[in-house]
C-alpha atoms as a PDB file:
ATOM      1  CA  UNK A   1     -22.228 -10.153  14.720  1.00  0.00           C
ATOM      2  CA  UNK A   2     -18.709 -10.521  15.096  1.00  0.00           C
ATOM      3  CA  UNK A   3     -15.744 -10.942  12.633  1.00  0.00           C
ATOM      4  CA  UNK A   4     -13.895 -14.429  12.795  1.00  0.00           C
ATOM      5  CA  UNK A   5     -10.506 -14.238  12.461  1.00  0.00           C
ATOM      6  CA  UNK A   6      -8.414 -17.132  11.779  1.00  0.00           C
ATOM      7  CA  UNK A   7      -5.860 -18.147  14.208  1.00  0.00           C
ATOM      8  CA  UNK A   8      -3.427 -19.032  12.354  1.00  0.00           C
ATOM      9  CA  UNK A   9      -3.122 -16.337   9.759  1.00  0.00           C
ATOM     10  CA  UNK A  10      -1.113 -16.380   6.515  1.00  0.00           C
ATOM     11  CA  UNK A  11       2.322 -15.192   6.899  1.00  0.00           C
ATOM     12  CA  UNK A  12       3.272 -12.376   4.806  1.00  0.00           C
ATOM     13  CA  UNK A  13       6.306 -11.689   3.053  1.00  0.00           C
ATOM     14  CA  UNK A  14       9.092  -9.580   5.518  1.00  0.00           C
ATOM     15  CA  UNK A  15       8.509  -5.576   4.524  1.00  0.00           C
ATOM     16  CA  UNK A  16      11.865  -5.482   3.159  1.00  0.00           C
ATOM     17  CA  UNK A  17      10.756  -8.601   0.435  1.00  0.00           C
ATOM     18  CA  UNK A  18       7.800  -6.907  -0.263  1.00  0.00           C
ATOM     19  CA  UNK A  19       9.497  -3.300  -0.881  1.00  0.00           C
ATOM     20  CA  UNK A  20      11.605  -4.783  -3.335  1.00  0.00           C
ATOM     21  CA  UNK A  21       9.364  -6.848  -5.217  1.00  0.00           C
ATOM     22  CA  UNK A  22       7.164  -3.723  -6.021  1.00  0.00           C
ATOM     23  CA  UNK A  23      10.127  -1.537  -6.526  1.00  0.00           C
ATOM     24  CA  UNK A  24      11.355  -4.181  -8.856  1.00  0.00           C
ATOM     25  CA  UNK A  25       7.913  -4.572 -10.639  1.00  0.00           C
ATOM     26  CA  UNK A  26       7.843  -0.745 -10.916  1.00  0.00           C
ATOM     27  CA  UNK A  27      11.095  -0.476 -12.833  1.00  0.00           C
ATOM     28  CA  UNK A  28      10.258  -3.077 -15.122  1.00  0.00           C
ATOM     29  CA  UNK A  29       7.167  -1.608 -15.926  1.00  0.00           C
ATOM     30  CA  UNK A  30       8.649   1.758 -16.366  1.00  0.00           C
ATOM     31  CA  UNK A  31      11.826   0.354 -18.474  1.00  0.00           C
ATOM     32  CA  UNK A  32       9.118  -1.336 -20.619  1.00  0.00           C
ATOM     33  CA  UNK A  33       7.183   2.049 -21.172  1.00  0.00           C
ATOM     34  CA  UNK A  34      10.323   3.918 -22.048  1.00  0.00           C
ATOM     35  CA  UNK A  35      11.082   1.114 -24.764  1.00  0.00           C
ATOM     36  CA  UNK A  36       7.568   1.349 -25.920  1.00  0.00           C
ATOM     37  CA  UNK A  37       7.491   5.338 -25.956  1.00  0.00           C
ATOM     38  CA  UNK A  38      11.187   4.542 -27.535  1.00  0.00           C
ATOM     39  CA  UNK A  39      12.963   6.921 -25.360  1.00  0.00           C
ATOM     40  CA  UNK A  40      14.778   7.060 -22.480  1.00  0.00           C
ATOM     41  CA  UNK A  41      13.700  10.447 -21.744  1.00  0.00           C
ATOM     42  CA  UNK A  42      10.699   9.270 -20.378  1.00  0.00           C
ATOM     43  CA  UNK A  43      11.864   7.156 -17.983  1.00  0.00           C
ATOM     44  CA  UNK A  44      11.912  10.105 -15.465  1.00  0.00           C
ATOM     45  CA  UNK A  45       8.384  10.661 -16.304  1.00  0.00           C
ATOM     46  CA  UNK A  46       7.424   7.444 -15.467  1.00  0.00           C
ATOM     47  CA  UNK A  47       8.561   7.050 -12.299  1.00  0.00           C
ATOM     48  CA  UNK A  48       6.982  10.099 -11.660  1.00  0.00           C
ATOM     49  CA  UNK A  49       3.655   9.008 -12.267  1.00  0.00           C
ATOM     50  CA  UNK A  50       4.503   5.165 -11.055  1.00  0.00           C
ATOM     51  CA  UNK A  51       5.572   7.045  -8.054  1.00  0.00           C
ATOM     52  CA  UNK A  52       2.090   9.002  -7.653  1.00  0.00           C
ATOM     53  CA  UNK A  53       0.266   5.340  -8.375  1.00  0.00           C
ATOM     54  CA  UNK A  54       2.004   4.116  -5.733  1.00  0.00           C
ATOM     55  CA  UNK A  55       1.264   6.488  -3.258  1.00  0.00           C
ATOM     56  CA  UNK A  56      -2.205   6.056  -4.249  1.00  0.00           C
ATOM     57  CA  UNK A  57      -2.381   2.438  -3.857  1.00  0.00           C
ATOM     58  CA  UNK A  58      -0.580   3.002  -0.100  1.00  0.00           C
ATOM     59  CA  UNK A  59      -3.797   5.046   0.859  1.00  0.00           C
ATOM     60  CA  UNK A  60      -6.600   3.058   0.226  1.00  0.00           C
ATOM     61  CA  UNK A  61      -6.171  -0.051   2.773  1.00  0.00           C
ATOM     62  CA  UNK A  62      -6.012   2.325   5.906  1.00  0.00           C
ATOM     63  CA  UNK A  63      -9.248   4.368   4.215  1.00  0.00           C
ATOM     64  CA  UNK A  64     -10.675   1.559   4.396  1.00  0.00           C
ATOM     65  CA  UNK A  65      -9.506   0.209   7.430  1.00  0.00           C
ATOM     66  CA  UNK A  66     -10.966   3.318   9.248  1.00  0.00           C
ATOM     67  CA  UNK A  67     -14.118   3.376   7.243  1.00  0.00           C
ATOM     68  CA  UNK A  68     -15.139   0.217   8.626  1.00  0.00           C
ATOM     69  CA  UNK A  69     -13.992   1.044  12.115  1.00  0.00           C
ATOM     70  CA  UNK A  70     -15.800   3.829  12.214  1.00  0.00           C
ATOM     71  CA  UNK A  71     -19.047   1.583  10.957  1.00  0.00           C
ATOM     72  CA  UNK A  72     -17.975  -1.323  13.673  1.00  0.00           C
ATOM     73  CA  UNK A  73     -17.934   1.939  16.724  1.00  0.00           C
ATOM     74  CA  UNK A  74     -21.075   3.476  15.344  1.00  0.00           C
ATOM     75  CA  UNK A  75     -23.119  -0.110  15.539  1.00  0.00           C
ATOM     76  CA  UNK A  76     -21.539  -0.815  19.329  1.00  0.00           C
ATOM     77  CA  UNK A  77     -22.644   2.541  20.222  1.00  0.00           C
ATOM     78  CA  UNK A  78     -26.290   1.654  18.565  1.00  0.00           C
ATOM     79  CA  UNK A  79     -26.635  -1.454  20.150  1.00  0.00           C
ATOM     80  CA  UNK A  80     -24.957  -0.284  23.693  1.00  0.00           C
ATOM     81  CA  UNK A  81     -22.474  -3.016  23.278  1.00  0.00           C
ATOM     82  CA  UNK A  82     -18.489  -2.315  24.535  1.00  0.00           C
ATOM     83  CA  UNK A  83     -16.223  -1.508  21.364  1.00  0.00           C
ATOM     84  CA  UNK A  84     -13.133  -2.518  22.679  1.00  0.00           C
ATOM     85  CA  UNK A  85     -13.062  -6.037  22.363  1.00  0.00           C
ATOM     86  CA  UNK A  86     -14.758  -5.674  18.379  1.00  0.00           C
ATOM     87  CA  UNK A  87     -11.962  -3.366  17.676  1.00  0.00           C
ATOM     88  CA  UNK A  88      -9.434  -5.858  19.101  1.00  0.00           C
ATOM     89  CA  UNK A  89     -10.744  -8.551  16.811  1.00  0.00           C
ATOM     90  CA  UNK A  90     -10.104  -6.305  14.117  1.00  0.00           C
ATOM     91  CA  UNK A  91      -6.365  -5.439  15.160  1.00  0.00           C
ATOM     92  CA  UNK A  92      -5.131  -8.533  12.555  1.00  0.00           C
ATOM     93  CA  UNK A  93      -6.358  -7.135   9.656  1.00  0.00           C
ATOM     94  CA  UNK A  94      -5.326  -3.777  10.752  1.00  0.00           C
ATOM     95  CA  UNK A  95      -1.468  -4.925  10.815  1.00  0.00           C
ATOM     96  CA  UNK A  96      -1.594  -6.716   7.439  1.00  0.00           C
ATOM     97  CA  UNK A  97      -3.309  -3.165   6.061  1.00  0.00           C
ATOM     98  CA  UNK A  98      -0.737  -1.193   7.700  1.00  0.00           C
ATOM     99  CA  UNK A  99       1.821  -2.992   6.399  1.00  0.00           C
ATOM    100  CA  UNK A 100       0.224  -3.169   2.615  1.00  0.00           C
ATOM    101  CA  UNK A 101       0.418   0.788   3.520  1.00  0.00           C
ATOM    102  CA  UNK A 102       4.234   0.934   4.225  1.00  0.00           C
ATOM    103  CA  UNK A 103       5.213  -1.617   1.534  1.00  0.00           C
ATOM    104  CA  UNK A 104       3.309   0.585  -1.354  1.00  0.00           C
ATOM    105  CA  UNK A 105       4.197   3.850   0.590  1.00  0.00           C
ATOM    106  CA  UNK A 106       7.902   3.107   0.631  1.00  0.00           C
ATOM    107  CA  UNK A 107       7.838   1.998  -3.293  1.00  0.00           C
ATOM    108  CA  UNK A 108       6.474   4.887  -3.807  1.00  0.00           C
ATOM    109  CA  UNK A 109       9.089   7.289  -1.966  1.00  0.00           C
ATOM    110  CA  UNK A 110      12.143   5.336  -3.757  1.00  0.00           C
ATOM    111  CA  UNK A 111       9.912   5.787  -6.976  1.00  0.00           C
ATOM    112  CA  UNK A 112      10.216   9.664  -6.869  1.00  0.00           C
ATOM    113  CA  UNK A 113      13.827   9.570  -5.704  1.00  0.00           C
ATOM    114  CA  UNK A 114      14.460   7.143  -8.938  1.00  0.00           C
ATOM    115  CA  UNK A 115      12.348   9.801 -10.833  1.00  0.00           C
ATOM    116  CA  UNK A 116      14.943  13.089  -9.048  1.00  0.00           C
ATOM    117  CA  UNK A 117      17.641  10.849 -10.135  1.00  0.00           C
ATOM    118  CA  UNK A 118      17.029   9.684 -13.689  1.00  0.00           C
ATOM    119  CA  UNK A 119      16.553  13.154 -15.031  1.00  0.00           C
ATOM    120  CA  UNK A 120      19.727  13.254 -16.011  1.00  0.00           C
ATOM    121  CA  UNK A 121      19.143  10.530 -17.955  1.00  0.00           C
ATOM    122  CA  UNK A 122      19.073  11.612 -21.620  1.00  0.00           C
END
């Protein structure tokens, strides 16, 4: 059984364009949690934790991306079949994981350096 992969795939946003519209979705949702805790106090506390989110959400598509290699090797081996050319199939979806990975991953470092820099905030 083999994956199909489309051809043609769906472009996906530059990693630059992507960086910034999480960044920019984080820092609305933390400057709407400070104004709902009513302090700007906590602003460096939620980037903090925004930050760890983040990080968090950068991990799981390569767990899972390896997870599911690891399954695709295991039945090749099983059925005495050669594993390159499955794993090559699966080299598309690997990119657009890897680069979920260093969109969220990036957010997530310029969420902690917002979070070192806004605690003088206050």
């Amino acid at each position: 059984m083999s994956l199909k992969i489309d051809p043609h795939p769906t472009r996906q946003r530059p990693l630059w364009q992507g960086f910034l519209i999480v960044l920019g979705i984080d820092t609305l949702v933390v400057l709407v949690g400070a104004l709902a805790l009513s302090s700007l106090r906590q602003i460096s506390n939620l980037y903090f934790l925004s930050s760890i989110v983040l990080f968090i959400i950068a991990v799981v598509p390569i767990i899972t991306e390896v997870g599911s290699s690891a399954k695709i090797v295991g039945r090749a081996v099983k059925g005495g079949e050669k594993v390159g050319p499955q794993l090559k199939e699966k080299q598309v979806i690997f990119e657009r994981s890897a680069q979920t990975t260093y969109v969220f991953g990036l957010a997530g470092l310029a969420a902690f350096i917002l979070s070192m820099l806004s605690l003088s905030i206050g």
